[in-house]
C-alpha atoms as a PDB file:
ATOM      1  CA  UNK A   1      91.488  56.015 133.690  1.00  0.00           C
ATOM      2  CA  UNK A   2      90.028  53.187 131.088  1.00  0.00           C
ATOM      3  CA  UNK A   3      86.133  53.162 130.500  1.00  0.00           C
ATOM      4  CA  UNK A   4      84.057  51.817 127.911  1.00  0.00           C
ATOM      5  CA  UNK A   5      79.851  51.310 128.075  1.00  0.00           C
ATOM      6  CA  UNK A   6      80.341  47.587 128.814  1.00  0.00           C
ATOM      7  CA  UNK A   7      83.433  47.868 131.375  1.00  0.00           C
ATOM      8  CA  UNK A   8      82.458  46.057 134.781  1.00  0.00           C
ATOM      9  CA  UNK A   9      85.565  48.181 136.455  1.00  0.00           C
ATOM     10  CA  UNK A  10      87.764  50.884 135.333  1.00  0.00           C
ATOM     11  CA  UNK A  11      91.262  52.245 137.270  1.00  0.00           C
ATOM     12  CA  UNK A  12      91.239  55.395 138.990  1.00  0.00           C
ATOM     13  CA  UNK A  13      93.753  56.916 141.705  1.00  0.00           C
ATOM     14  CA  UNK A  14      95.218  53.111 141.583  1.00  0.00           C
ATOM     15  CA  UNK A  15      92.026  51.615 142.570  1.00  0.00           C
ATOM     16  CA  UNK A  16      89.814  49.218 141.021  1.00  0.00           C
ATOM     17  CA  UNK A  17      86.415  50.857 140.858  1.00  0.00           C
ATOM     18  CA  UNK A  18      83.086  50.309 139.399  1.00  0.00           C
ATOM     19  CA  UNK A  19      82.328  51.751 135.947  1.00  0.00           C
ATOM     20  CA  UNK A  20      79.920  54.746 135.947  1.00  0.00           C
ATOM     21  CA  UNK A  21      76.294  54.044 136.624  1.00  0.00           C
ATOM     22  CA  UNK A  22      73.087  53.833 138.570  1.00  0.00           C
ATOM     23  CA  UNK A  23      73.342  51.203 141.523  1.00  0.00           C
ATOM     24  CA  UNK A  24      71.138  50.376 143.931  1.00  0.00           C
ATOM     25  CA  UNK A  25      71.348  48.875 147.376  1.00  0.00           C
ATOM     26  CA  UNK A  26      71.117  45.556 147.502  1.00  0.00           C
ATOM     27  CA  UNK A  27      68.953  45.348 150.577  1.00  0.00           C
ATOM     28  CA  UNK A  28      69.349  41.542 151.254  1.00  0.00           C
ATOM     29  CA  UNK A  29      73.172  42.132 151.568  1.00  0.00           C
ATOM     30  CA  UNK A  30      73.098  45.656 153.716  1.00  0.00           C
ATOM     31  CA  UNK A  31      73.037  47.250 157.656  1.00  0.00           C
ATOM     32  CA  UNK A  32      72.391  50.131 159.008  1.00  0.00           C
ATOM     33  CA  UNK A  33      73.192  50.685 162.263  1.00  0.00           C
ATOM     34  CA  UNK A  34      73.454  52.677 165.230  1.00  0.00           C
ATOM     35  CA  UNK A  35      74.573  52.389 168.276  1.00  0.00           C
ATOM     36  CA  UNK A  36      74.049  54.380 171.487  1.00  0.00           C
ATOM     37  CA  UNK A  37      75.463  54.582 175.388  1.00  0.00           C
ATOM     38  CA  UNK A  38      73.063  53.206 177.885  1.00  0.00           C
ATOM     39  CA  UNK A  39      73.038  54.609 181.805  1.00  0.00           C
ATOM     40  CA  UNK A  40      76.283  56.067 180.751  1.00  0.00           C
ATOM     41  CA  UNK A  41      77.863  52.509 181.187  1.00  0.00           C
ATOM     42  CA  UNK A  42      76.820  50.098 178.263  1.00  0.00           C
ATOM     43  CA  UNK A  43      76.359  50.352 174.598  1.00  0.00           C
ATOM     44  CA  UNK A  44      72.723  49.364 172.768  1.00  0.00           C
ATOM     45  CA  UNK A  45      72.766  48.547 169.480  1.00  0.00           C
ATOM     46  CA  UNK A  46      70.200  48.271 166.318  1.00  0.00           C
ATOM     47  CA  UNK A  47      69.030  48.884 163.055  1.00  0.00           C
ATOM     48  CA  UNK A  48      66.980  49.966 160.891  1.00  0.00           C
ATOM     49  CA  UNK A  49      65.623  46.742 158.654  1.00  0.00           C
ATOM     50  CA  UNK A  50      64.020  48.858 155.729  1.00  0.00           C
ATOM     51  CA  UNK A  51      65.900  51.206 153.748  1.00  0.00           C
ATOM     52  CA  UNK A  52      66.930  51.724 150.432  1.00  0.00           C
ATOM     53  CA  UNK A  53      69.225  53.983 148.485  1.00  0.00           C
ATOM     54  CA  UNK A  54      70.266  54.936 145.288  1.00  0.00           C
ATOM     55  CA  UNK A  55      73.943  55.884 144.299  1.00  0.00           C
ATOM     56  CA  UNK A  56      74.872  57.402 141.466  1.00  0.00           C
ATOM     57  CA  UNK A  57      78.699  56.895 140.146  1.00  0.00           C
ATOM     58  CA  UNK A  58      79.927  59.521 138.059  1.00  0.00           C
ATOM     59  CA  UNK A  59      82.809  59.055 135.350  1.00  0.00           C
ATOM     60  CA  UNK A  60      85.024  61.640 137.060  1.00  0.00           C
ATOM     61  CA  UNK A  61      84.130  59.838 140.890  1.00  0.00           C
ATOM     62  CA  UNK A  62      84.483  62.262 143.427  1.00  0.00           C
ATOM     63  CA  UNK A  63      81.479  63.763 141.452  1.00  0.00           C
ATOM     64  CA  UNK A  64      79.162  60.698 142.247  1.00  0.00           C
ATOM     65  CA  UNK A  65      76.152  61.311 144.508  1.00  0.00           C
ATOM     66  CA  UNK A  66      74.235  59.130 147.026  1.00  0.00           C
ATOM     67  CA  UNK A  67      70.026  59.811 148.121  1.00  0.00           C
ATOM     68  CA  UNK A  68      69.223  57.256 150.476  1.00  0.00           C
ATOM     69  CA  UNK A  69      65.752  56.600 152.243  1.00  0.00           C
ATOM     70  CA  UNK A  70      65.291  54.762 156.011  1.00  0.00           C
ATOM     71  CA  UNK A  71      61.712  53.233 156.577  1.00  0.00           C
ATOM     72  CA  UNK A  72      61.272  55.180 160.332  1.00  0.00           C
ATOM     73  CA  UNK A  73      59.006  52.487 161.673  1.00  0.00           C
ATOM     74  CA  UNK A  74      61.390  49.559 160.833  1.00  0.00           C
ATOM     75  CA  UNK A  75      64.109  50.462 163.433  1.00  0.00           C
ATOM     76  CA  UNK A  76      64.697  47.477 166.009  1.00  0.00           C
ATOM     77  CA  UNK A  77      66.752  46.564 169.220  1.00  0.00           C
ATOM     78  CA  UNK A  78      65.512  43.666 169.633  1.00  0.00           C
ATOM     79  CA  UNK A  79      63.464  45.060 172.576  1.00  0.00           C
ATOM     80  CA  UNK A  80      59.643  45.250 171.780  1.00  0.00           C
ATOM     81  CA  UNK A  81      59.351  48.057 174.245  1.00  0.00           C
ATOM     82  CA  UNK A  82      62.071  49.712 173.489  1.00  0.00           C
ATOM     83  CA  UNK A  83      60.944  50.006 169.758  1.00  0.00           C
ATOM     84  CA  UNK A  84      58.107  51.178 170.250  1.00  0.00           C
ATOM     85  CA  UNK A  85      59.194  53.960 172.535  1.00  0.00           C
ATOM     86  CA  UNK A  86      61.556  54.866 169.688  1.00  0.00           C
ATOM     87  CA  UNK A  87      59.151  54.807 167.343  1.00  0.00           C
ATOM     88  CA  UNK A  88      57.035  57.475 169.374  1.00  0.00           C
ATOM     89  CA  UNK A  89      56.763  60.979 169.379  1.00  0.00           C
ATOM     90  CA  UNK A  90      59.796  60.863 172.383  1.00  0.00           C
ATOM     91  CA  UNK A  91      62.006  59.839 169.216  1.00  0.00           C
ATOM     92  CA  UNK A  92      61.239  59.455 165.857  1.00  0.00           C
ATOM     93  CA  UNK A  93      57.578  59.721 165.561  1.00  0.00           C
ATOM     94  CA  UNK A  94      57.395  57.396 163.016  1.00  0.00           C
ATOM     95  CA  UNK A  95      53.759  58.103 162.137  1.00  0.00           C
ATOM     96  CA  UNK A  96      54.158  61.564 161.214  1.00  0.00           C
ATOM     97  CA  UNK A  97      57.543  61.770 159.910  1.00  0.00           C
ATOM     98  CA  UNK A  98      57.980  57.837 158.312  1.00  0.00           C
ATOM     99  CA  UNK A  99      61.600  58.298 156.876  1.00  0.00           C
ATOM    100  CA  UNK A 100      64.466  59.392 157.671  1.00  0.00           C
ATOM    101  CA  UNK A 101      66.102  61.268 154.512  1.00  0.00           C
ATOM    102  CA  UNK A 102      69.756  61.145 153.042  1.00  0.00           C
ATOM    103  CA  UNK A 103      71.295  63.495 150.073  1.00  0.00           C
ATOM    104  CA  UNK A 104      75.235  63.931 149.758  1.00  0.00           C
ATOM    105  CA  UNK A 105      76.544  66.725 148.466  1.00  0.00           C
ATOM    106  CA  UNK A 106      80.171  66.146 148.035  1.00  0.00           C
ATOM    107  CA  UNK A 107      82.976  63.202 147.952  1.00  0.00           C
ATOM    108  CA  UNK A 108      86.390  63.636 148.769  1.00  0.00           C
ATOM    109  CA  UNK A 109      88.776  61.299 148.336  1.00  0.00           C
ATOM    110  CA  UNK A 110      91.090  60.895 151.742  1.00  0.00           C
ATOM    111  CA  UNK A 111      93.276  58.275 150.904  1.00  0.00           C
ATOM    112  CA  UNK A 112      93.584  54.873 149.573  1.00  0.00           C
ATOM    113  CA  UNK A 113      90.349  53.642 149.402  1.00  0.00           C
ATOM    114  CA  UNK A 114      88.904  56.132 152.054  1.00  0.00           C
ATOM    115  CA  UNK A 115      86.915  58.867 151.116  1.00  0.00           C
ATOM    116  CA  UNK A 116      84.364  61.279 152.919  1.00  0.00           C
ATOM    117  CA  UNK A 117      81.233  61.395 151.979  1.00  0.00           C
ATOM    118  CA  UNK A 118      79.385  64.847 152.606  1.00  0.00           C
ATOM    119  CA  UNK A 119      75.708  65.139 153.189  1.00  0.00           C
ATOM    120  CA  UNK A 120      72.593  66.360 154.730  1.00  0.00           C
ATOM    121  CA  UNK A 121      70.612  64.060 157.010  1.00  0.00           C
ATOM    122  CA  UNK A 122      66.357  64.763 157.520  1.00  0.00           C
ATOM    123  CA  UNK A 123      65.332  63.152 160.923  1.00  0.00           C
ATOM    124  CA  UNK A 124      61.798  64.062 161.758  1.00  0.00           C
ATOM    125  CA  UNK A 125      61.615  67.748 160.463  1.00  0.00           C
ATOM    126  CA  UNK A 126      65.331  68.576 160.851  1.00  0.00           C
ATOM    127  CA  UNK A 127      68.355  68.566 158.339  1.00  0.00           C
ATOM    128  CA  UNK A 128      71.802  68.837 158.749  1.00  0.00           C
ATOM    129  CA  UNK A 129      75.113  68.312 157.385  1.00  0.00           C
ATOM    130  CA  UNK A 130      76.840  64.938 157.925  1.00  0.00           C
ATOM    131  CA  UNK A 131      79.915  63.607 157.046  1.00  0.00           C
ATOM    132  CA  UNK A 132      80.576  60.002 156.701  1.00  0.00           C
ATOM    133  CA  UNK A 133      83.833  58.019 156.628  1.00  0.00           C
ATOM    134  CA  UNK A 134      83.527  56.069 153.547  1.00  0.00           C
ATOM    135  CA  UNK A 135      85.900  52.816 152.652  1.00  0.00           C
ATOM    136  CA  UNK A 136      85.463  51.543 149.600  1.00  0.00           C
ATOM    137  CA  UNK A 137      85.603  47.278 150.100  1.00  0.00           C
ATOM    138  CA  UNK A 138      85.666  46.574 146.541  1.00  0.00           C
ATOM    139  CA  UNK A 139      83.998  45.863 143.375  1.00  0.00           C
ATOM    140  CA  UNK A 140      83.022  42.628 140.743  1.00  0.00           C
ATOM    141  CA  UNK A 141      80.621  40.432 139.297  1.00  0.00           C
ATOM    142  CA  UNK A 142      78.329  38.532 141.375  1.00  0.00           C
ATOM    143  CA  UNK A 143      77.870  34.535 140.427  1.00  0.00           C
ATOM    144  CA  UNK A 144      74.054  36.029 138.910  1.00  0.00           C
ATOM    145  CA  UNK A 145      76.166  37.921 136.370  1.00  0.00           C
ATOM    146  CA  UNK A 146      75.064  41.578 138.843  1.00  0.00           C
ATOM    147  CA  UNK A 147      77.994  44.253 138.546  1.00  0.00           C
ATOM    148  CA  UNK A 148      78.517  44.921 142.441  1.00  0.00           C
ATOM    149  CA  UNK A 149      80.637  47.558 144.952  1.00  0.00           C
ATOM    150  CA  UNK A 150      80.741  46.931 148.670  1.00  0.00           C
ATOM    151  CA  UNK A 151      81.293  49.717 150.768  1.00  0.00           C
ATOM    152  CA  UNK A 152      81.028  50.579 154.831  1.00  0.00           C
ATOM    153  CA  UNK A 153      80.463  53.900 156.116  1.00  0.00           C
ATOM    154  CA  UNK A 154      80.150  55.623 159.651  1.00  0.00           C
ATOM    155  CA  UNK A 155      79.343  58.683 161.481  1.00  0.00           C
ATOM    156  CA  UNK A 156      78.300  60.009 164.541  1.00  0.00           C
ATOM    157  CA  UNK A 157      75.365  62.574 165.058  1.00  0.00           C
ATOM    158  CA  UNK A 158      74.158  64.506 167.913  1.00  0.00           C
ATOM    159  CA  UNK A 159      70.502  63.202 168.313  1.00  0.00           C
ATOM    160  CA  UNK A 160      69.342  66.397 170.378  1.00  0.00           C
ATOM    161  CA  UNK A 161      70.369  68.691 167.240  1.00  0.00           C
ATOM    162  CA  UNK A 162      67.831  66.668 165.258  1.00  0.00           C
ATOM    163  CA  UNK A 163      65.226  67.289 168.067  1.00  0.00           C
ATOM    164  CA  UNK A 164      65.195  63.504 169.628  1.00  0.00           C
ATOM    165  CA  UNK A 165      65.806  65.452 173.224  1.00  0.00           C
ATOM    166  CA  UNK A 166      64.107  62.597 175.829  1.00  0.00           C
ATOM    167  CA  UNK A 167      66.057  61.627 178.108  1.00  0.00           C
ATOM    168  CA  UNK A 168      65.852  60.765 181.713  1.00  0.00           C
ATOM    169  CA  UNK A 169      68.208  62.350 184.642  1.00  0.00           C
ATOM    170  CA  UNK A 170      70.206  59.266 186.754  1.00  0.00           C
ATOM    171  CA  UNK A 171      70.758  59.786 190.104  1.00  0.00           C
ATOM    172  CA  UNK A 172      74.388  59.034 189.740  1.00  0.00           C
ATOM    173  CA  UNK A 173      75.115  61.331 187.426  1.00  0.00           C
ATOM    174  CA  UNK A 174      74.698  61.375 183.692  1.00  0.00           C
ATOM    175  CA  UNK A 175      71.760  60.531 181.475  1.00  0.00           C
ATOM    176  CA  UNK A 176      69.481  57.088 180.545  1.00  0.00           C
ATOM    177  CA  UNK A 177      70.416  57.664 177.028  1.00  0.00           C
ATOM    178  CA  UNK A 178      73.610  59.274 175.454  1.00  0.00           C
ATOM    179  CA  UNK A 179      72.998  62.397 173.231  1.00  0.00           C
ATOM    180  CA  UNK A 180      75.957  61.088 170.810  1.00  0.00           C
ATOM    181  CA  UNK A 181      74.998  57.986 168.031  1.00  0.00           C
ATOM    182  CA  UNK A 182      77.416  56.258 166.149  1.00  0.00           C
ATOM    183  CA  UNK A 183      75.725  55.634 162.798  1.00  0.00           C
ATOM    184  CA  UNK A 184      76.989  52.542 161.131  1.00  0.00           C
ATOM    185  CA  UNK A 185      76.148  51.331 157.372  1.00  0.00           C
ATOM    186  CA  UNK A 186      77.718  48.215 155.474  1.00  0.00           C
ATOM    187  CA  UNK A 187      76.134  47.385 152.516  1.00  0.00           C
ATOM    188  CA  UNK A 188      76.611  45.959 148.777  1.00  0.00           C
ATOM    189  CA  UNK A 189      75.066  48.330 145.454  1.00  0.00           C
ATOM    190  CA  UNK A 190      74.251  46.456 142.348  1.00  0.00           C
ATOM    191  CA  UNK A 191      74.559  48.146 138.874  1.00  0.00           C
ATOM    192  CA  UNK A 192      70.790  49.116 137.601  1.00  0.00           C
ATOM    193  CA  UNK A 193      70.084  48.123 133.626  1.00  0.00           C
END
């Protein structure tokens, strides 16, 4: 592994990676995502248009750390209603609990340029552990001279564990709203000065 104070990228586990550093999300180049089963027969998706995080990338990397923070309030569907019922105390409650929280804990490296990220997710007053599938899309120099990684990551939680129980009973069978959401992220981190 090469490293020096003003390397852009360094070699590790043959990968190209950034060098070690504070980045931030760039949140004009990032998604996260969710997606849920409707009446047991459709999938809804959205996002959450406000969040920010902070990741920190160590010189040995599987030692690197991520704290992320999603604005509660700024989730949308593109369904006025349905935003707003989300945003209520049936879901989120985004007026007493405004964020959701993320800290990892751990990286492992899987393969490649796949790694698992380990963590513990706050929704309302509730944390977990999460793990999310990491892959690493790559890292350079932006045309504004910005040191940049890209990265996607997924996961999926059980909502009810987190305490977002509502749900409605159909009379065929099954529920208005599936218990299981896919969390999706893609985003970009720029290097910090």
């Amino acid at each position: 592994m090469t490293s020096s104070t003003d390397a852009v990228t360094r070699d590790w586990d043959g990968l190209t990676i950034p060098a070690a550093g504070t980045y931030a999300l760039d949140v004009a180049h990032k998604r996260v995502g969710f997606v849920a089963r409707h009446m047991m027969v459709s999938k809804v998706r959205g996002e959450f248009k406000e969040a920010n995080a902070t990741i920190t990338v160590a010189e040995d990397p599987l030692q690197s750390s991520v704290v992320a923070t999603i604005q509660a309030a700024s989730i949308d569907t593109t369904q006025t209603d349905r935003d707003a019922h989300l945003r209520s105390p049936e879901f989120l409650d985004s007026e007493k609990f405004p964020t959701l929280e993320f800290r990892s804990t751990g990286v492992k490296s899987r393969r490649g340029s796949e790694f698992v990220l380990t963590g513990e997710l706050s929704i309302k007053d509730v944390t977990r552990p999460v793990e999310l599938e990491v892959e690493f899309e790559g890292v350079g120099r932006s045309p504004f001279g910005q040191d940049i990684f890209g990265f996607s990551a997924s996961t999926e939680i059980d909502r009810e564990e987190f305490g977002l129980t509502w749900n409605v009973a159909l009379e065929t069978g099954g529920v208005l709203v599936s218990r299981k959401i896919k969390i999706e992220i893609e985003g970009e981190a720029v290097r910090q000065a």
